[in-house]
Each structure stands twice: as structure tokens, then as C-alpha cells.
Protein backbone atom coordinates (compact mmCIF):
# COMPACT_ATOMS: atom_id res chain seq x y z
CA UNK A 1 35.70 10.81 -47.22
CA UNK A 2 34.39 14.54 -46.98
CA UNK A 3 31.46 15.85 -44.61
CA UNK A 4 30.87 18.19 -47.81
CA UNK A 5 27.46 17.53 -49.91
CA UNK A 6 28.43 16.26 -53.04
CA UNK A 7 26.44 18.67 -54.62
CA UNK A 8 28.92 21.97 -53.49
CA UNK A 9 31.27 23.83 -56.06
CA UNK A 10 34.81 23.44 -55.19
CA UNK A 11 35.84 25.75 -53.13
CA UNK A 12 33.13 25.59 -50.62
CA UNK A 13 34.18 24.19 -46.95
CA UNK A 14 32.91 23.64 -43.37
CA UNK A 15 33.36 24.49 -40.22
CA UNK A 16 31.91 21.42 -37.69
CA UNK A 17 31.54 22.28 -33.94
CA UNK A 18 31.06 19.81 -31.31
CA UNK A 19 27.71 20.40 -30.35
CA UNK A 20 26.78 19.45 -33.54
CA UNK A 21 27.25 23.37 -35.03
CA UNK A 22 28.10 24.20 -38.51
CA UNK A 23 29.07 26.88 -40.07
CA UNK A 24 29.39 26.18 -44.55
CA UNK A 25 31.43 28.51 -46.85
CA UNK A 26 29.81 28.55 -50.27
CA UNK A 27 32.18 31.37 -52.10
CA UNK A 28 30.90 30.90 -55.68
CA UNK A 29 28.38 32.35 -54.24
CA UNK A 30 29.02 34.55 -51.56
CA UNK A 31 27.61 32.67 -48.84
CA UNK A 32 27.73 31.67 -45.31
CA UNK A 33 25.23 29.19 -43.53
CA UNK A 34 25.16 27.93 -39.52
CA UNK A 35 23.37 25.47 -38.74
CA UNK A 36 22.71 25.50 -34.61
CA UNK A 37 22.33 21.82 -32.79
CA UNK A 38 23.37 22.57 -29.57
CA UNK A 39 23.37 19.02 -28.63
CA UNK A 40 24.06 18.10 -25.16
CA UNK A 41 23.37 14.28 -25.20
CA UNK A 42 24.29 11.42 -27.68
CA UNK A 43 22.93 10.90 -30.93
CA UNK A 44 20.01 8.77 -31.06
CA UNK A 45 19.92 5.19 -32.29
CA UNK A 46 20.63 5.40 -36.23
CA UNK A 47 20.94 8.65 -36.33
CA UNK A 48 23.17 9.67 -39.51
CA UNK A 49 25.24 12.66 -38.78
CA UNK A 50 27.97 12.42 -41.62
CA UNK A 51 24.68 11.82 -43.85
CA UNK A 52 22.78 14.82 -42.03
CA UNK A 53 25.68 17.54 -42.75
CA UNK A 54 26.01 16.58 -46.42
CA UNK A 55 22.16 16.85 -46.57
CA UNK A 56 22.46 20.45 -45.28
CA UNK A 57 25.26 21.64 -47.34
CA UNK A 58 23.50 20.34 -50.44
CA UNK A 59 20.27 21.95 -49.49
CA UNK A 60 22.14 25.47 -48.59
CA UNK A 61 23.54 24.93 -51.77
CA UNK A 62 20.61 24.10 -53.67
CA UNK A 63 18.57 26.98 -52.23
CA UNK A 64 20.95 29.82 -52.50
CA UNK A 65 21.83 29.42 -56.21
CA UNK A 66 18.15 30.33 -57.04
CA UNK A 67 18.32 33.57 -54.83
């Protein structure tokens, strides 16, 4: 299991902080993302968060190929 989208080019990786931080890699294409949370408190009922982090890889992804 990977907290990478499935939707990133090999090579990309991730950086997770625990306040809920990220900082992706995308070299194909010469890119680097954070994503800020600073989360203090748990995560709220249902809440997601491996499904979250692939969601924003894939959309970094998705955005920054049609720069």
C-alpha cells in the first residue's frame, strides 16, 4: 500500500508530516507541492486521510501536466 495517487509517474514521492503536512515530488515534471493542515485535533468521524493524500497527489499531478 502507497499514500501515492495512482495517477503519479514513477519517480514521484512524498513527504507526510504529522500535522497532516505534505510536501509531493513530481520530477517528470519539475515539481514540488505542500499541502498545509496544521491539524491540532483528531480526524473527524470517517474522515479518509490515506484516500485524501492520494486525491491531492493525483490532482497536483493532473493540474501541473497542463501548465
Amino acid at each position: 500500500m502507497t499514500e501515492l495517487g495512482d495517477k503519479l509517474p514513477i519517480g514521484s514521492y512524498q513527504s507526510l508530516g504529522i500535522t497532516g503536512c505534505a510536501c509531493l515530488v513530481i520530477p517528470e515534471l519539475n515539481v514540488v507541492a505542500a499541502r498545509m493542515y496544521n491539524q491540532t485535533k483528531p480526524n473527524p468521524a470517517g474522515y479518509d486521510y490515506l484516500a485524501d493524500i492520494k486525491t491531492f497527489g493525483n490532482m497536483v499531478y493532473h493540474y501541473a501536466r497542463h501548465l
